[in-house]
Protein backbone atom coordinates (compact mmCIF):
# COMPACT_ATOMS: atom_id res chain seq x y z
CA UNK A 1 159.32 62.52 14.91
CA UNK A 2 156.46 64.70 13.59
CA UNK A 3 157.58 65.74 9.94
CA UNK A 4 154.43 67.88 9.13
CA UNK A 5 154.03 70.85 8.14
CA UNK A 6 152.13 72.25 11.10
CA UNK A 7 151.54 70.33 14.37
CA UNK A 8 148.55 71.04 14.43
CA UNK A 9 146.90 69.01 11.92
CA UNK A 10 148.65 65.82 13.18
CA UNK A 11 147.74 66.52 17.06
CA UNK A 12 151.38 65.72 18.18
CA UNK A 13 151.37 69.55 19.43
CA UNK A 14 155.32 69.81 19.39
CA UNK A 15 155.53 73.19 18.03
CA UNK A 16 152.95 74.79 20.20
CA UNK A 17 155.48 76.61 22.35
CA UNK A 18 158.12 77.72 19.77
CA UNK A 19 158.34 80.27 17.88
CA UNK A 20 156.80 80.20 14.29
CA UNK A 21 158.95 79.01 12.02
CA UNK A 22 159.23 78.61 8.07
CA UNK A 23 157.27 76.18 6.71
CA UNK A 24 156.82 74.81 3.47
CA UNK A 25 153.57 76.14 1.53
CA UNK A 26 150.33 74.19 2.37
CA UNK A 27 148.26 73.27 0.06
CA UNK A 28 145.48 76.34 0.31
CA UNK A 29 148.61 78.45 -0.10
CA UNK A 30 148.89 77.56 -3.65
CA UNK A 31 145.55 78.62 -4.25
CA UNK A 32 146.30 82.00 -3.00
CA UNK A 33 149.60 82.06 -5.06
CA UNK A 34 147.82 81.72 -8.18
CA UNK A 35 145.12 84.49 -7.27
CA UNK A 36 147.99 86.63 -5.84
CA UNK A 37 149.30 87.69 -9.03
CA UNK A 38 146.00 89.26 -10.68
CA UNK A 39 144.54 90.86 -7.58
CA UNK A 40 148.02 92.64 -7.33
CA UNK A 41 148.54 93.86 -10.26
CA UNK A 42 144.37 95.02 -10.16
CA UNK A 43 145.61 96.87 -7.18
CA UNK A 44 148.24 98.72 -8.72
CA UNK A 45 146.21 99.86 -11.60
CA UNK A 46 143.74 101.26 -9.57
CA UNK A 47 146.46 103.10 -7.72
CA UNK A 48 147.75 104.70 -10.72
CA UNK A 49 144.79 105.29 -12.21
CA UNK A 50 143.34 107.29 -9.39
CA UNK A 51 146.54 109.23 -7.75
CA UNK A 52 148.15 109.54 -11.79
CA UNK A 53 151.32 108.30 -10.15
CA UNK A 54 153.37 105.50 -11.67
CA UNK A 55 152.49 102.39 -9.70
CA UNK A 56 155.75 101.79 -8.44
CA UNK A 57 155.15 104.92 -5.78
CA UNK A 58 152.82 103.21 -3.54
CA UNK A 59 155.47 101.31 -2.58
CA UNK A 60 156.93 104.71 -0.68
CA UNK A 61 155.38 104.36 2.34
CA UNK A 62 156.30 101.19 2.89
CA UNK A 63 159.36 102.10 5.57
CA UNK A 64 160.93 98.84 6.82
CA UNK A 65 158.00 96.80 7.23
CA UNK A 66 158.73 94.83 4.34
CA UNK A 67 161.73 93.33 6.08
CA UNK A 68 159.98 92.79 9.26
CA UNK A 69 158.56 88.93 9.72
CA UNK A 70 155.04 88.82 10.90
CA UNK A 71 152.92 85.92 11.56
CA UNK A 72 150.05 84.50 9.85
CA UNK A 73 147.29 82.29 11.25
CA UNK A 74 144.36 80.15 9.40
CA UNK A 75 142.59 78.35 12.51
CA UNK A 76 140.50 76.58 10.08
CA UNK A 77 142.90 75.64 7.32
CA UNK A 78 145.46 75.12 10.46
CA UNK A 79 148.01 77.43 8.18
CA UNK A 80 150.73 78.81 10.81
CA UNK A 81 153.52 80.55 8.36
CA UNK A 82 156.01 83.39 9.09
CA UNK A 83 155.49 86.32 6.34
CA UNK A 84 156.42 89.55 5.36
CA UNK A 85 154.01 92.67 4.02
CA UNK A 86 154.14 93.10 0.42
CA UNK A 87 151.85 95.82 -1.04
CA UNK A 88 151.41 99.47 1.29
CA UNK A 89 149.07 102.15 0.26
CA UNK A 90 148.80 105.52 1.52
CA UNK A 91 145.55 106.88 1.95
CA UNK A 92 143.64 109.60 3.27
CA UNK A 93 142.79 107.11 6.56
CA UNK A 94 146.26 106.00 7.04
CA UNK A 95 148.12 103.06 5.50
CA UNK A 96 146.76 99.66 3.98
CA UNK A 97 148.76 96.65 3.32
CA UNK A 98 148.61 93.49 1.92
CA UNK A 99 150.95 90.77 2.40
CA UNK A 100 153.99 89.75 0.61
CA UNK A 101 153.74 86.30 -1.90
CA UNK A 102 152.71 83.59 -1.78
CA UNK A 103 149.49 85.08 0.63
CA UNK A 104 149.00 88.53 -1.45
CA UNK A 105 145.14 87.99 -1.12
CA UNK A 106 145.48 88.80 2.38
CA UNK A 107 144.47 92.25 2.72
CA UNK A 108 144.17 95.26 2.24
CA UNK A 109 144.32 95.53 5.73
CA UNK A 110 145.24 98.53 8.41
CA UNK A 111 148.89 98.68 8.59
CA UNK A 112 148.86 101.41 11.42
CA UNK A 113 146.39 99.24 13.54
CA UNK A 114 148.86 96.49 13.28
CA UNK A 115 151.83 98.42 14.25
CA UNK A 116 150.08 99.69 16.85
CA UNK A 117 148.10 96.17 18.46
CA UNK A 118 150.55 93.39 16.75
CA UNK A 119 147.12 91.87 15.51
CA UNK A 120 144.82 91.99 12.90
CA UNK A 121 141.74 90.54 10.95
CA UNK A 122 141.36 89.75 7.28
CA UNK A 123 138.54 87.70 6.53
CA UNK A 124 139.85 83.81 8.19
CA UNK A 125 143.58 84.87 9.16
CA UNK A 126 144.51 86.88 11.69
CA UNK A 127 148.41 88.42 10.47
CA UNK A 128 150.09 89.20 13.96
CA UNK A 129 153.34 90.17 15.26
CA UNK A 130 155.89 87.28 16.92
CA UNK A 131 155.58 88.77 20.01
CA UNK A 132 151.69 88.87 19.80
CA UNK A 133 151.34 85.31 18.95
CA UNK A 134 153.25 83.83 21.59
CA UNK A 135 150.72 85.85 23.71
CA UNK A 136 147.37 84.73 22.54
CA UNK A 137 148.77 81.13 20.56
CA UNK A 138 147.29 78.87 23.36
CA UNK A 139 143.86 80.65 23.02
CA UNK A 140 144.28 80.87 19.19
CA UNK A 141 144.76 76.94 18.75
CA UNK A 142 142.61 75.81 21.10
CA UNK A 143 139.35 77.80 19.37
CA UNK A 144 140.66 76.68 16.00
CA UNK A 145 140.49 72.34 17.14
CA UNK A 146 137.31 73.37 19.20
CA UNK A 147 136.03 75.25 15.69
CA UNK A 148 137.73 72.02 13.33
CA UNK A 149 135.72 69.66 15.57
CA UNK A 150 131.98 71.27 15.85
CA UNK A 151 132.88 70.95 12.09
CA UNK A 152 133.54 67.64 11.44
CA UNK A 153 130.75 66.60 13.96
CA UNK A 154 128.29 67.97 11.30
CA UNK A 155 129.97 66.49 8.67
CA UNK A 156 129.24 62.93 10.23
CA UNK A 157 125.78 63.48 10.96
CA UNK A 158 124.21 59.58 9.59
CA UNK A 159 120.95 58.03 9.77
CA UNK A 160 121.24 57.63 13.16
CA UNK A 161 121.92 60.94 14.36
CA UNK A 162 119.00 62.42 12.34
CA UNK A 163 116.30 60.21 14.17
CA UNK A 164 117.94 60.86 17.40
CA UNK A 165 117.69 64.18 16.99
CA UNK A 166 114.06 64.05 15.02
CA UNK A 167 113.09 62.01 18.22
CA UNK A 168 114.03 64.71 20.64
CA UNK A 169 113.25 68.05 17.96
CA UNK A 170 116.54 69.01 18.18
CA UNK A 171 118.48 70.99 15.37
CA UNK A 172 119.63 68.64 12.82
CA UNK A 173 122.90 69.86 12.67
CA UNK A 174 125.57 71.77 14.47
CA UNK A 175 126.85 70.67 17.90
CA UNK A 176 124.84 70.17 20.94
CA UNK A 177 125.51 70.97 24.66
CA UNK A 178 124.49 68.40 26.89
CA UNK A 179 122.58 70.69 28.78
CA UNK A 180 120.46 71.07 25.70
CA UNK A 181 120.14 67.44 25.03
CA UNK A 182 118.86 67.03 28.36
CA UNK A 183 116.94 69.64 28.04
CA UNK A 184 114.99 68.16 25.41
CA UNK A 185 114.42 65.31 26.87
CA UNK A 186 112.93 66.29 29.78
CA UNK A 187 110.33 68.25 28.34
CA UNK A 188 108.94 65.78 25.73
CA UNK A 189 109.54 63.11 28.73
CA UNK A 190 106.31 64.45 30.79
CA UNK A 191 103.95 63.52 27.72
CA UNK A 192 105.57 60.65 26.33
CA UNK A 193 106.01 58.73 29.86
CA UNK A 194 102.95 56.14 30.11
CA UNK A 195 102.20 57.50 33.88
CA UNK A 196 101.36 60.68 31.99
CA UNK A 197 99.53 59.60 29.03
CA UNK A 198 102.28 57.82 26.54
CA UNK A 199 103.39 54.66 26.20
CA UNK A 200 106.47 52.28 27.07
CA UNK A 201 107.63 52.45 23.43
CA UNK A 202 107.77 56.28 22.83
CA UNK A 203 109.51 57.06 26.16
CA UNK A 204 111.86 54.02 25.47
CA UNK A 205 112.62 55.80 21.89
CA UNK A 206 113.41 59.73 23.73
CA UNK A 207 115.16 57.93 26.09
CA UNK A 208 117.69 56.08 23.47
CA UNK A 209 117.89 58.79 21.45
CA UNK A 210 119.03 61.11 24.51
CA UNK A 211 121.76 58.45 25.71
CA UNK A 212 123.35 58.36 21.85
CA UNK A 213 123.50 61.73 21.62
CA UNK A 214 125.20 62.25 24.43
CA UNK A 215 127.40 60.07 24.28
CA UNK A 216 128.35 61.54 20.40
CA UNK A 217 128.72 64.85 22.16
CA UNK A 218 130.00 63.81 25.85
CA UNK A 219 133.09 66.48 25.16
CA UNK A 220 131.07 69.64 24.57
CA UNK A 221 131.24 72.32 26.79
């Protein structure tokens, strides 16, 4: 049985069609913990200072919502947590919110727009309601490994992959379509084959370098 903290990062996929559930706090969560506590106490001077109210009042607008669970979602990190909204300001726009510990760096964001969709942006996460996530989860997780695995395919770029991609002027790093790869090859293959001018030895080296390459990136789409 899977015991990590998020399917994701193990592959096993066993949560993908439950609901979110607790988990414990990740490791990039305890980063945020220990920024939370500055950044929200920044925020609450700054209230104070500019409405001259005590900073406990920006808390009035806050209605329910802090006893509502919403989701949060780090494709990248692979963070799937259940949280609540912590800090609500009322401005002249609307309302802005950040959530509750241990992820008070996430925000300020749009309360009203997240009422209103069940979705919403800040920087990497995307905090949505439960009933939004079990709409757009499949697409959600399936960009994030497509996302995880372009980036670890740069991080492996060796020797190798460098001349193959010198040998065919291809971008040395990043993923590559196939199309592109053949591309490439095709175009520097009318100069470099000897019926047109080059020799056994270049077209021998496009050639290898196009069949590596696409065998390293056979699963791009």
């Amino acid at each position: 049985m899977c015991s990590r903290w998020c399917c994701d990062t193990c592959g096993c996929g066993r949560d993908a069609a439950r609901s979110p559930r607790q988990a414990p706090i990740p490791p990039p969560a305890l980063w945020l913990q220990t920024c939370m506590h500055a950044q929200t106490v920044q925020r609450l001077r700054t209230f104070s200072d500019k409405t001259g109210r005590g900073a406990g009042s920006c808390m009035e607008a806050r209605g329910m919502t802090d006893k509502e669970q919403w989701v949060v979602w780090n494709g990248s990190l692979g963070v799937l947590d259940t949280v609540t909204i912590g800090l609500v300001e009322q401005g002249e726009g609307g309302r802005s919110a950040c959530l509750a510990p241990p992820y008070g760096v996430v925000g300020p964001f749009s309360l009203d727009e997240l009422e209103a969709t069940g979705r919403i942006a800040f920087g990497a996460c995307l905090v949505m309601s439960r009933e939004r996530w079990q709409q757009d989860q499949v697409e959600l997780r399936l960009k994030a490994r497509n996302e995880r695995q372009a980036f670890l395919s740069r991080l492996n770029v060796d020797d190798d992959d460098k001349e193959h991609r010198e040998a065919l002027d291809l971008p040395m790093d990043g993923a590559l379509e196939p199309s592109e790869i053949n591309a490439a090859f095709r175009r520097l293959a009318k100069s470099a084959h000897p019926d047109a001018g080059g020799s056994n030895e270049r077209y021998r080296r496009i050639a290898e370098a196009r069949d590596a390459l696409l065998d390293q990136f056979a699963g791009a789409t």
